[in-house]
Protein backbone atom coordinates (compact mmCIF):
# COMPACT_ATOMS: atom_id res chain seq x y z
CA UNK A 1 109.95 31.20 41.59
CA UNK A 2 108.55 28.36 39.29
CA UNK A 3 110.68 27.03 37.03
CA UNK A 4 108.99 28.14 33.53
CA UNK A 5 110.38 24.77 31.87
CA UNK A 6 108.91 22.43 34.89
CA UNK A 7 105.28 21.44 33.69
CA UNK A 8 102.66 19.17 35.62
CA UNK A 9 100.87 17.01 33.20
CA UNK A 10 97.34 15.44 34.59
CA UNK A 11 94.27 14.18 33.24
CA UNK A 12 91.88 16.70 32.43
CA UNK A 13 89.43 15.13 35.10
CA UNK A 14 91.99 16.30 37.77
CA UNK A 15 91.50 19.91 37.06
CA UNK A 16 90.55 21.45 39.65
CA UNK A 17 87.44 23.58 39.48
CA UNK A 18 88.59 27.42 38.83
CA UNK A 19 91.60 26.28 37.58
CA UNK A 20 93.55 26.36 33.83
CA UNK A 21 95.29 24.17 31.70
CA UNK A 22 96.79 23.65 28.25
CA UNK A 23 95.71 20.84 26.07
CA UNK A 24 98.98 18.86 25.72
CA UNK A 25 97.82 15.37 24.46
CA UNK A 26 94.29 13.29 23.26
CA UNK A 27 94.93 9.99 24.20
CA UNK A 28 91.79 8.20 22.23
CA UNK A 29 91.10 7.43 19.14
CA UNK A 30 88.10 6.94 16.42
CA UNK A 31 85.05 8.71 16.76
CA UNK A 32 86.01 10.10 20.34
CA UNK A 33 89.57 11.74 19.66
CA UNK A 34 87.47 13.61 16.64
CA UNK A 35 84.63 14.36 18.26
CA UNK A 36 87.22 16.41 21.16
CA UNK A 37 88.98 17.78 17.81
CA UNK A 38 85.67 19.09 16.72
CA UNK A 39 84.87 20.99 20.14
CA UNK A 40 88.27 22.67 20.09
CA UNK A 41 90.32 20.29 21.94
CA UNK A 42 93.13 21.04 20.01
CA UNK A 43 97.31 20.45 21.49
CA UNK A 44 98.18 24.23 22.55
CA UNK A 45 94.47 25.00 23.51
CA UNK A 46 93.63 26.39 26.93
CA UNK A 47 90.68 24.82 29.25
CA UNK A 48 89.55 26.08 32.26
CA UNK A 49 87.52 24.35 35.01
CA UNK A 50 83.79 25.71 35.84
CA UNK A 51 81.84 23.25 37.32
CA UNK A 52 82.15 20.01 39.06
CA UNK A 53 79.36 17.10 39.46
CA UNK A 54 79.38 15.67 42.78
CA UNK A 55 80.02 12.11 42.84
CA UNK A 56 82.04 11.79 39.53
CA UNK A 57 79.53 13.27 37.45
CA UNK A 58 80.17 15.85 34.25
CA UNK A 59 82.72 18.80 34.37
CA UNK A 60 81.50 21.86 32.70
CA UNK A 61 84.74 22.96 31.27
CA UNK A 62 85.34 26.88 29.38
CA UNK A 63 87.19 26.29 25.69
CA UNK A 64 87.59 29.01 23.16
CA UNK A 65 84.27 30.79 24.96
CA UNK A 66 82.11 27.72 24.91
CA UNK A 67 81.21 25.67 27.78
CA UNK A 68 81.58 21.71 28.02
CA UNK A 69 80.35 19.35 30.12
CA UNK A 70 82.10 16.05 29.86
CA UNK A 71 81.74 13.11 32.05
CA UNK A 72 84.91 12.29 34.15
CA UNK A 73 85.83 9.04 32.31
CA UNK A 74 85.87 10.77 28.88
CA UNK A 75 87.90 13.78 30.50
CA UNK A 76 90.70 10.99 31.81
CA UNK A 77 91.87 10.84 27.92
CA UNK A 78 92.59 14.41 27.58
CA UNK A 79 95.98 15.45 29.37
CA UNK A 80 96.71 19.01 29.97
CA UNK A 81 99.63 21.13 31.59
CA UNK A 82 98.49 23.00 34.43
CA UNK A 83 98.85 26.50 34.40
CA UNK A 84 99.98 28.79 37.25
């Protein structure tokens, strides 16, 4: 059994495709850190995984029933907890 106070904190480019997370921390600033805020990446929030580029590419990720594709080097400033 999983200890429920034992999190794993990654970027959000290391989510795995099919796989959830909880926004924990925007590490960015200026016009990037509120342009996340203003598509719902918000500390608490969950994300989900769709669709991964090949090659490094954009991540189409689900938020508060929108879809998201962000490229992996803007994704590496959003950390999440993984879930399950």
């Amino acid at each position: 059994m999983k200890d429920r106070f034992c999190s794993q904190i990654i970027s959000l480019n290391e989510l795995n495709r099919g796989k959830t997370g909880r926004i924990k921390k925007l590490i960015c600033s200026g016009l990037k850190r509120k342009r996340f805020l203003d598509f719902g990446f918000i500390k608490g929030t969950k994300v989900r995984a769709i669709i991964k580029s090949p090659f490094n590419g954009p991540t189409a990720y689900s938020i508060n029933e929108t879809i998201i594709a962000i490229r992996g080097e803007d994704a590496k400033n959003i950390l999440v907890d993984l879930m399950g």
